[in-house]
N, C-alpha and C. Protein backbone atom coordinates (compact mmCIF):
# COMPACT_ATOMS: atom_id res chain seq x y z
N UNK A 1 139.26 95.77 126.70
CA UNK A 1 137.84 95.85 126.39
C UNK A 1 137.08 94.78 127.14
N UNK A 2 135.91 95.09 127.33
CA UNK A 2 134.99 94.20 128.21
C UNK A 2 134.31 93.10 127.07
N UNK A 3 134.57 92.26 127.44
CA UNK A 3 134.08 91.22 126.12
C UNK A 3 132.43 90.75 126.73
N UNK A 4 132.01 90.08 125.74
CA UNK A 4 130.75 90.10 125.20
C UNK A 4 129.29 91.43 125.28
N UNK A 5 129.71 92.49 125.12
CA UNK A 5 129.18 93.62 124.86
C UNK A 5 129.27 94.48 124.13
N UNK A 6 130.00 94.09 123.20
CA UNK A 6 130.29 94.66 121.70
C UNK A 6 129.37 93.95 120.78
N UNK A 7 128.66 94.83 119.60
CA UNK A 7 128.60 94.17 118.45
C UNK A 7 129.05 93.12 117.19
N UNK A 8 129.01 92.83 116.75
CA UNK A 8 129.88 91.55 115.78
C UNK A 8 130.16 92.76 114.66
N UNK A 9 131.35 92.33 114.19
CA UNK A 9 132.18 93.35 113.84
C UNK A 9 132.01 92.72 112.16
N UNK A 10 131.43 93.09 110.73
CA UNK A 10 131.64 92.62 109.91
C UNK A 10 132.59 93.18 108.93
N UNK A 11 133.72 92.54 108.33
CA UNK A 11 134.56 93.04 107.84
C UNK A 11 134.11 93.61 106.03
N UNK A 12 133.35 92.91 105.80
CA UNK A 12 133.27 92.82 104.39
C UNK A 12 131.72 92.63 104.30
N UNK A 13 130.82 94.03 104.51
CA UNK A 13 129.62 93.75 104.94
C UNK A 13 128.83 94.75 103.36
N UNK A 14 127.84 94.32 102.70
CA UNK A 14 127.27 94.47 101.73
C UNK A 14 126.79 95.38 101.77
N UNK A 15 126.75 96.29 100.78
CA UNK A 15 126.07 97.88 100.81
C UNK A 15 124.88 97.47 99.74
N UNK A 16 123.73 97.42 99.56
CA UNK A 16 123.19 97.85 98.30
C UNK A 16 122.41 98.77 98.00
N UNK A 17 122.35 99.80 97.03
CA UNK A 17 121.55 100.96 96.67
C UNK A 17 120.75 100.57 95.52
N UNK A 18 119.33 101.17 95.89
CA UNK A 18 118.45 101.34 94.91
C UNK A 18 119.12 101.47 93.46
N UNK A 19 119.91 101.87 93.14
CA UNK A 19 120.18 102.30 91.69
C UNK A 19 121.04 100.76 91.21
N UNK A 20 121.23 100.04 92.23
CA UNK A 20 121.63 98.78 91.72
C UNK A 20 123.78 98.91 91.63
N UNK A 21 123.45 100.14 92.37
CA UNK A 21 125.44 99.46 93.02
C UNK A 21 125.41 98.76 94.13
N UNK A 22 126.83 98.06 94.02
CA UNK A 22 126.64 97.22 95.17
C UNK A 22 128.23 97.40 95.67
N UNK A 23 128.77 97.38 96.94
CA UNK A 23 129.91 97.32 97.21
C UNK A 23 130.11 96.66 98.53
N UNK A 24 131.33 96.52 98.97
CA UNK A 24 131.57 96.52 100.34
C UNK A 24 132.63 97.24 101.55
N UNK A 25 131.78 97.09 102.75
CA UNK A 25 132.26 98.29 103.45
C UNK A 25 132.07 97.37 105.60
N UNK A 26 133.46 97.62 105.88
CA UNK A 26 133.22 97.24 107.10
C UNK A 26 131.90 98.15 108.12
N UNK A 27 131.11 96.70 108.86
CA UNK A 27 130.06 97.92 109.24
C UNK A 27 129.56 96.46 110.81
N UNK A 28 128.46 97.16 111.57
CA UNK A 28 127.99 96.08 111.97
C UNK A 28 126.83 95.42 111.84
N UNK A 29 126.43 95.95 110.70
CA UNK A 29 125.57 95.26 109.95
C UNK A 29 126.17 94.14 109.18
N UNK A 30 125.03 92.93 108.78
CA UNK A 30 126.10 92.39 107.34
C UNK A 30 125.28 92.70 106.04
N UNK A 31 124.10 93.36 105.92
CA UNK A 31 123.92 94.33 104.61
C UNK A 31 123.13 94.93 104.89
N UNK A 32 123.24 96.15 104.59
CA UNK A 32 122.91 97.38 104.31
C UNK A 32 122.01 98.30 102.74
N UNK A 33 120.80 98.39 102.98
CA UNK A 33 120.34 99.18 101.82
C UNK A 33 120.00 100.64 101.95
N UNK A 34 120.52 101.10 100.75
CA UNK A 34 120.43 102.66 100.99
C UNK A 34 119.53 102.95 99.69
N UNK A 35 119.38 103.84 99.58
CA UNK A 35 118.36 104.71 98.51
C UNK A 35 119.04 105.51 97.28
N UNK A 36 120.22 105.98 98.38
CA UNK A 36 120.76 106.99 97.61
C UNK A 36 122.59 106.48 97.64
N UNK A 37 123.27 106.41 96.58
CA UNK A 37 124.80 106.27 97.30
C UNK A 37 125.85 107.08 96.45
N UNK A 38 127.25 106.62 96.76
CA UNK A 38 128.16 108.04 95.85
C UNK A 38 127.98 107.70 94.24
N UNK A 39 127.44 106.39 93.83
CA UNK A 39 127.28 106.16 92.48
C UNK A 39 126.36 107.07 91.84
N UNK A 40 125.40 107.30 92.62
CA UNK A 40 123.91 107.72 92.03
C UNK A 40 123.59 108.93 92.84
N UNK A 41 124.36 109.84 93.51
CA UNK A 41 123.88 111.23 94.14
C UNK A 41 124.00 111.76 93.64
N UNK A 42 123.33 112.81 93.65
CA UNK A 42 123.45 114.27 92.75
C UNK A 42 124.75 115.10 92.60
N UNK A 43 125.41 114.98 93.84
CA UNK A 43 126.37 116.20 94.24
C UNK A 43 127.42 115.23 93.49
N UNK A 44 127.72 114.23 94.06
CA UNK A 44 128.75 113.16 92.96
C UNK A 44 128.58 113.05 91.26
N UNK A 45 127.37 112.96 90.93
CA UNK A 45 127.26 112.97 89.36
C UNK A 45 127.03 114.17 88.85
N UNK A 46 126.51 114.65 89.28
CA UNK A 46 125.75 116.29 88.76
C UNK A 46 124.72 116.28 88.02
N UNK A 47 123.93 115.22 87.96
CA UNK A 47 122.83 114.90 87.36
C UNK A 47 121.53 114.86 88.35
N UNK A 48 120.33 115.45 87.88
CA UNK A 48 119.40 115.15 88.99
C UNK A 48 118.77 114.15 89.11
N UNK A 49 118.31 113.93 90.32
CA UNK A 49 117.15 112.53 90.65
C UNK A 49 116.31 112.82 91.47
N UNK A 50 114.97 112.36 90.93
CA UNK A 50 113.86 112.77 91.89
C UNK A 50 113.87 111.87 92.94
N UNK A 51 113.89 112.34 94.17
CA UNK A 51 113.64 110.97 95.24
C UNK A 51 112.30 110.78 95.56
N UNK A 52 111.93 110.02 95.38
CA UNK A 52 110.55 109.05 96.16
C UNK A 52 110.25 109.88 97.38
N UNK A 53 109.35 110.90 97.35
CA UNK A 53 108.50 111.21 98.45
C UNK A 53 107.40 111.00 98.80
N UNK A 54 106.47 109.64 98.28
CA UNK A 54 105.66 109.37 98.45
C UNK A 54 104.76 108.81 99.45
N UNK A 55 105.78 108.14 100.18
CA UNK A 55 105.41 107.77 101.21
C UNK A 55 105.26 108.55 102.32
N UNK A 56 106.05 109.30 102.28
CA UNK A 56 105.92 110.64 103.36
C UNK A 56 104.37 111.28 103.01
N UNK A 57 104.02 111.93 101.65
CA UNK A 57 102.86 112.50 101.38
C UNK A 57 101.99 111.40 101.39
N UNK A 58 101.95 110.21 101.28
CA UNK A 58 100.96 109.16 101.73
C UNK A 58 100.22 109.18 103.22
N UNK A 59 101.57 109.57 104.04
CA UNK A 59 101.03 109.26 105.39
C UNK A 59 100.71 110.47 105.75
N UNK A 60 101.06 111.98 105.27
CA UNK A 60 100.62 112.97 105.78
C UNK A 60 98.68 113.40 105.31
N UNK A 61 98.60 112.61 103.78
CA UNK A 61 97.28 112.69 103.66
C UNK A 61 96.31 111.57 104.79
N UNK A 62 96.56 110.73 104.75
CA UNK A 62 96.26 109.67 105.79
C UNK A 62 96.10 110.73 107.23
N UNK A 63 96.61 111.18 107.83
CA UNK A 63 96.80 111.74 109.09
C UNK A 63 95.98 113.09 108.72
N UNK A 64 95.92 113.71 107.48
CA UNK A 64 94.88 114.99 107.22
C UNK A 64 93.67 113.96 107.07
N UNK A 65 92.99 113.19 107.02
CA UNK A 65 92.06 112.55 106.44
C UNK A 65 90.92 112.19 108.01
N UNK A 66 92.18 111.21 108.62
CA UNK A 66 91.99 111.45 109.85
C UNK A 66 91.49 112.30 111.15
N UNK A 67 91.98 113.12 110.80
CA UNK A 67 91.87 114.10 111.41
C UNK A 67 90.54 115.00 110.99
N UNK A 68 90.09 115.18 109.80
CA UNK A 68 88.69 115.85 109.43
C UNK A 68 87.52 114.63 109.40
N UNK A 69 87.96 113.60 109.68
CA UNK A 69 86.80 112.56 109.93
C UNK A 69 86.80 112.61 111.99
N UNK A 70 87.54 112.88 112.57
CA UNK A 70 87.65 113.18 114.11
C UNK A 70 87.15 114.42 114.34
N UNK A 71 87.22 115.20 113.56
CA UNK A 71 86.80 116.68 114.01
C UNK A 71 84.98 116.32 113.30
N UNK A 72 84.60 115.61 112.50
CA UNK A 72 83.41 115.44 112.16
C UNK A 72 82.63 114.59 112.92
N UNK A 73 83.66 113.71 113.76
CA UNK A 73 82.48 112.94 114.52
C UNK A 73 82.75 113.47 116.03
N UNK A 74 83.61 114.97 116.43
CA UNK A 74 83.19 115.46 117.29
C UNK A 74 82.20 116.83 116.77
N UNK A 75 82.10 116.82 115.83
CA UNK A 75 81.25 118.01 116.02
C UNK A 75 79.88 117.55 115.82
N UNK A 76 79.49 115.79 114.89
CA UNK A 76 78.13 115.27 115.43
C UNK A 76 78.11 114.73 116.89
N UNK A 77 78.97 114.61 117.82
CA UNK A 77 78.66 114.60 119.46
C UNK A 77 78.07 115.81 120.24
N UNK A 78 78.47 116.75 119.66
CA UNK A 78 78.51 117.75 119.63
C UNK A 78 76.64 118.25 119.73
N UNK A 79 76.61 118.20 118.54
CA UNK A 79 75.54 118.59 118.61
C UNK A 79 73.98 117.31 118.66
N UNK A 80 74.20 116.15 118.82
CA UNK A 80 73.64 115.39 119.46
C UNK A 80 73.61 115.56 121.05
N UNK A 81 74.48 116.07 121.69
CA UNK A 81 74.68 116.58 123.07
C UNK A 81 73.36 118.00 123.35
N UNK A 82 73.79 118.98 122.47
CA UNK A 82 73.04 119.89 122.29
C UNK A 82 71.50 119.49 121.87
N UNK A 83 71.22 118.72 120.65
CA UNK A 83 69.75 118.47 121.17
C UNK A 83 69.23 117.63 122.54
N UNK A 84 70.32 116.87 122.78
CA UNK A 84 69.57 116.08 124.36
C UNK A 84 69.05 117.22 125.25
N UNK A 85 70.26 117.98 124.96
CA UNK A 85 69.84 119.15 126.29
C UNK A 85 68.75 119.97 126.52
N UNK A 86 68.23 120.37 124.97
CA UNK A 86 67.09 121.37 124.63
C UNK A 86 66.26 120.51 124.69
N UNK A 87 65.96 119.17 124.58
CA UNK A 87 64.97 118.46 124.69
C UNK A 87 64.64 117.86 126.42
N UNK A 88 65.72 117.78 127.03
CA UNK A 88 65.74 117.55 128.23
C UNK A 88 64.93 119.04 129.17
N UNK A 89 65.51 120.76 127.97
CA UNK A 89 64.85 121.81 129.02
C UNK A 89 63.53 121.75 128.52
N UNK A 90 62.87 120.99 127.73
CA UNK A 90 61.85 121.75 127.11
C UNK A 90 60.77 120.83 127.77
N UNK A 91 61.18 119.24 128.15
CA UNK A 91 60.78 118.80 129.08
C UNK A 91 60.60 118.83 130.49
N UNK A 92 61.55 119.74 131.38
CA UNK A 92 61.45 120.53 132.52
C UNK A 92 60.32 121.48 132.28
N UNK A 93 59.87 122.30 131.31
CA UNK A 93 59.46 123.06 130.83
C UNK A 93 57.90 122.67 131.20
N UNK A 94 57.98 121.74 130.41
CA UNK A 94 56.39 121.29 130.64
C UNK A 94 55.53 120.67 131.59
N UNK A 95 56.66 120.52 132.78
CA UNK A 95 56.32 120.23 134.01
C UNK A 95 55.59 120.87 134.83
């Protein structure tokens, strides 16, 4: 093996899950947090758990929110464009 281009190898590296297990597991991390683990999954216990999707629907309202405040300040360019113009022909006009 080509030395110094490997990761640091931890033997006894800390897992911890939200539900408050904790174990250890060679990794190259030296701890690790998970959300979900074999203590507290569904398919392992057979019990359900709601997972936290909030943050996901946080940022997707954020990004809908966004987005109808962009489409509102192009459609007042919009038509601020459109009166320059009719005011610009109506002034040709009177020439």
């Amino acid at each position: 093996m080509k030395k110094d281009i490997h990761p640091k190898y931890y033997e006894n590296a800390k897992v911890k899950c939200s539900c408050g297990a904790e174990f250890e597991v060679a990794s190259t991390e030296p701890e690790i947090k998970v959300e979900i683990c074999s203590n507290c999954h569904p398919l392992y216990t057979g019990n359900k758990k709601l997972v936290d999707t909030a943050g996901r629907v946080d940022r997707f309202e954020a990004r809908l929110k966004k987005s109808e405040e962009l489409k509102k300040q192009a459609e007042e360019r919009r038509a601020k464009k459109e009166a320059k113009t009719k005011n610009e022909e109506k002034s040709k006009e009177e020439k």
